[in-house]
C-alpha atoms as a PDB file:
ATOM      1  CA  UNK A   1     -24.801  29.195  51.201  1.00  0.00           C
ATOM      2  CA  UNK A   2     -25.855  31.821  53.396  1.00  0.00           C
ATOM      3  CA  UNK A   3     -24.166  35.549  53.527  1.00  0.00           C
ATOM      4  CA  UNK A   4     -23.120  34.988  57.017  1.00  0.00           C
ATOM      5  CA  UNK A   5     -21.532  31.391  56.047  1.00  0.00           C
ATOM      6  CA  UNK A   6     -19.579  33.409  53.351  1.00  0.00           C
ATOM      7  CA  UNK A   7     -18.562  36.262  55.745  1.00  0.00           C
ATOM      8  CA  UNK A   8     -17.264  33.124  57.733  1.00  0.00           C
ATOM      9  CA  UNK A   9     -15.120  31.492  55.437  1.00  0.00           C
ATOM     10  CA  UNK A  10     -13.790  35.437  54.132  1.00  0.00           C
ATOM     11  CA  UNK A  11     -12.080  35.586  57.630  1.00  0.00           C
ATOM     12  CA  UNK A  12     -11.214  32.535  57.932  1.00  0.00           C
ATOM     13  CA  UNK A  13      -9.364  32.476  54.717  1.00  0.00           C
ATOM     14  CA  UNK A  14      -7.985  36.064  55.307  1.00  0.00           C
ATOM     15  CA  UNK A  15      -6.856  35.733  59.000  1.00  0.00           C
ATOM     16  CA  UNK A  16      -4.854  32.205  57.586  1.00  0.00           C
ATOM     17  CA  UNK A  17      -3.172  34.529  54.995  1.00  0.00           C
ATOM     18  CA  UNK A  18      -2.382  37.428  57.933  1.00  0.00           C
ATOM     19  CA  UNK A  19      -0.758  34.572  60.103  1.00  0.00           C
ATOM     20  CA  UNK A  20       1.341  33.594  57.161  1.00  0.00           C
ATOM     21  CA  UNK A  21       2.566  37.034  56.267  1.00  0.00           C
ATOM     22  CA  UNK A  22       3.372  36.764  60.147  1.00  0.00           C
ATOM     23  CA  UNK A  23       5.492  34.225  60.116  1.00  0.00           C
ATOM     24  CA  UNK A  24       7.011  34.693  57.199  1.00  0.00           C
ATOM     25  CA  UNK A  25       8.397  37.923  58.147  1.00  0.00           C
ATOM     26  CA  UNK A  26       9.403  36.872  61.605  1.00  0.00           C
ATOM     27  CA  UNK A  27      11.104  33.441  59.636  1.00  0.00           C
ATOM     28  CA  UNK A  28      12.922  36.270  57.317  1.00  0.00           C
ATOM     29  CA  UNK A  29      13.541  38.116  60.463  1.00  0.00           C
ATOM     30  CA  UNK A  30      15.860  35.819  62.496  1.00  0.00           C
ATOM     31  CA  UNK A  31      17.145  34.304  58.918  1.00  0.00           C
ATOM     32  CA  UNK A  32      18.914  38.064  58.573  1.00  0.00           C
ATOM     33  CA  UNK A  33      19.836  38.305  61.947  1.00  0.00           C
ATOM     34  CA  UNK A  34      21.699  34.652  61.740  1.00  0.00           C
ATOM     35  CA  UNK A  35      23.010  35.038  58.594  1.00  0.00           C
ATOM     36  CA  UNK A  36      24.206  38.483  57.900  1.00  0.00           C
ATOM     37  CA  UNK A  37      23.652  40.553  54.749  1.00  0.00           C
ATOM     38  CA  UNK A  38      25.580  38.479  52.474  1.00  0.00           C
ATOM     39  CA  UNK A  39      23.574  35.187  53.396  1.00  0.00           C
ATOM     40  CA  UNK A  40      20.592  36.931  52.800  1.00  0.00           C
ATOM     41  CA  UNK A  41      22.400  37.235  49.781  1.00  0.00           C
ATOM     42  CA  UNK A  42      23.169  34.096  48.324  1.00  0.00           C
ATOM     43  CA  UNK A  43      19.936  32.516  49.599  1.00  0.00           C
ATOM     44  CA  UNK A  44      18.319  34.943  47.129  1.00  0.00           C
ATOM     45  CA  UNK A  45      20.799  33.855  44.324  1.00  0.00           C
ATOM     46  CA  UNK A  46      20.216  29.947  45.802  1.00  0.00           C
ATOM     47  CA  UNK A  47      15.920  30.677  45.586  1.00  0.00           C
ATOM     48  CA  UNK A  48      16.384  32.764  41.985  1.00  0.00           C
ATOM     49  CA  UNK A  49      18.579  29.194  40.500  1.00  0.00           C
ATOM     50  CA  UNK A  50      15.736  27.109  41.953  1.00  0.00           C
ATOM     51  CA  UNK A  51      13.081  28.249  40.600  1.00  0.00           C
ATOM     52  CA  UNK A  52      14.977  28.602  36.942  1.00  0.00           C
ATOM     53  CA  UNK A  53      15.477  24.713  37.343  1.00  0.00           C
ATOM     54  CA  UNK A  54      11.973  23.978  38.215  1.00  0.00           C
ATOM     55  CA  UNK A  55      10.876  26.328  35.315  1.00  0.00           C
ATOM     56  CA  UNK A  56      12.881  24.578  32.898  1.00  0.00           C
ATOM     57  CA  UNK A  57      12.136  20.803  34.584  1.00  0.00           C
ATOM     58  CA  UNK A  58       8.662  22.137  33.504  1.00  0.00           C
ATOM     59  CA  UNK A  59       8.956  22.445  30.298  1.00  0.00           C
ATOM     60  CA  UNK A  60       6.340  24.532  30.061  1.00  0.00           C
ATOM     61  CA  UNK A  61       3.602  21.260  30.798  1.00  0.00           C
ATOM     62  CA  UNK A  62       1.676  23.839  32.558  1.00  0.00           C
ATOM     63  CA  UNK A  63       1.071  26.305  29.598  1.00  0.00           C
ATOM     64  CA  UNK A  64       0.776  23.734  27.217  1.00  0.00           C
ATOM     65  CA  UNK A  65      -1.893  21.797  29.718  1.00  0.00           C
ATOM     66  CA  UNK A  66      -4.212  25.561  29.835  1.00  0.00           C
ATOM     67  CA  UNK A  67      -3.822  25.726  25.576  1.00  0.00           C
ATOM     68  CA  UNK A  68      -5.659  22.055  25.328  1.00  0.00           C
ATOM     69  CA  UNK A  69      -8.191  22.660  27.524  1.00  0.00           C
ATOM     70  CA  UNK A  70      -9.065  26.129  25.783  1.00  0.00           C
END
């Protein structure tokens, strides 16, 4: 793989991750402005009870998973 091949796929990665931070923050944007503070709110509270039920779904299969392959 050539430099400029790797210079290639560098900005092609890191302009993918700028449009994402884009439209994320444009997405969080009109969520605020349809919502209101306290929706903002609760869809944090929603997101935080989420991912504490996929944590615990997981058992921790991940960590155990990374301790038999070491």
């Amino acid at each position: 793989m050539s430099s400029r091949d790797l210079v290639k796929s560098m900005l092609m990665i890191g302009s993918a991750q700028a449009v994402s931070v884009v439209i994320s923050v444009l997405r969080v944007k009109v969520l605020a402005l349809l919502v209101g503070p306290a929706g903002i709110g609760l869809l944090g509270i929603y997101q935080n009870l989420r991912e504490t039920g996929a944590l615990g779904a997981g058992l921790g299969l991940q960590n155990s998973g990374v301790r038999e392959i070491a």
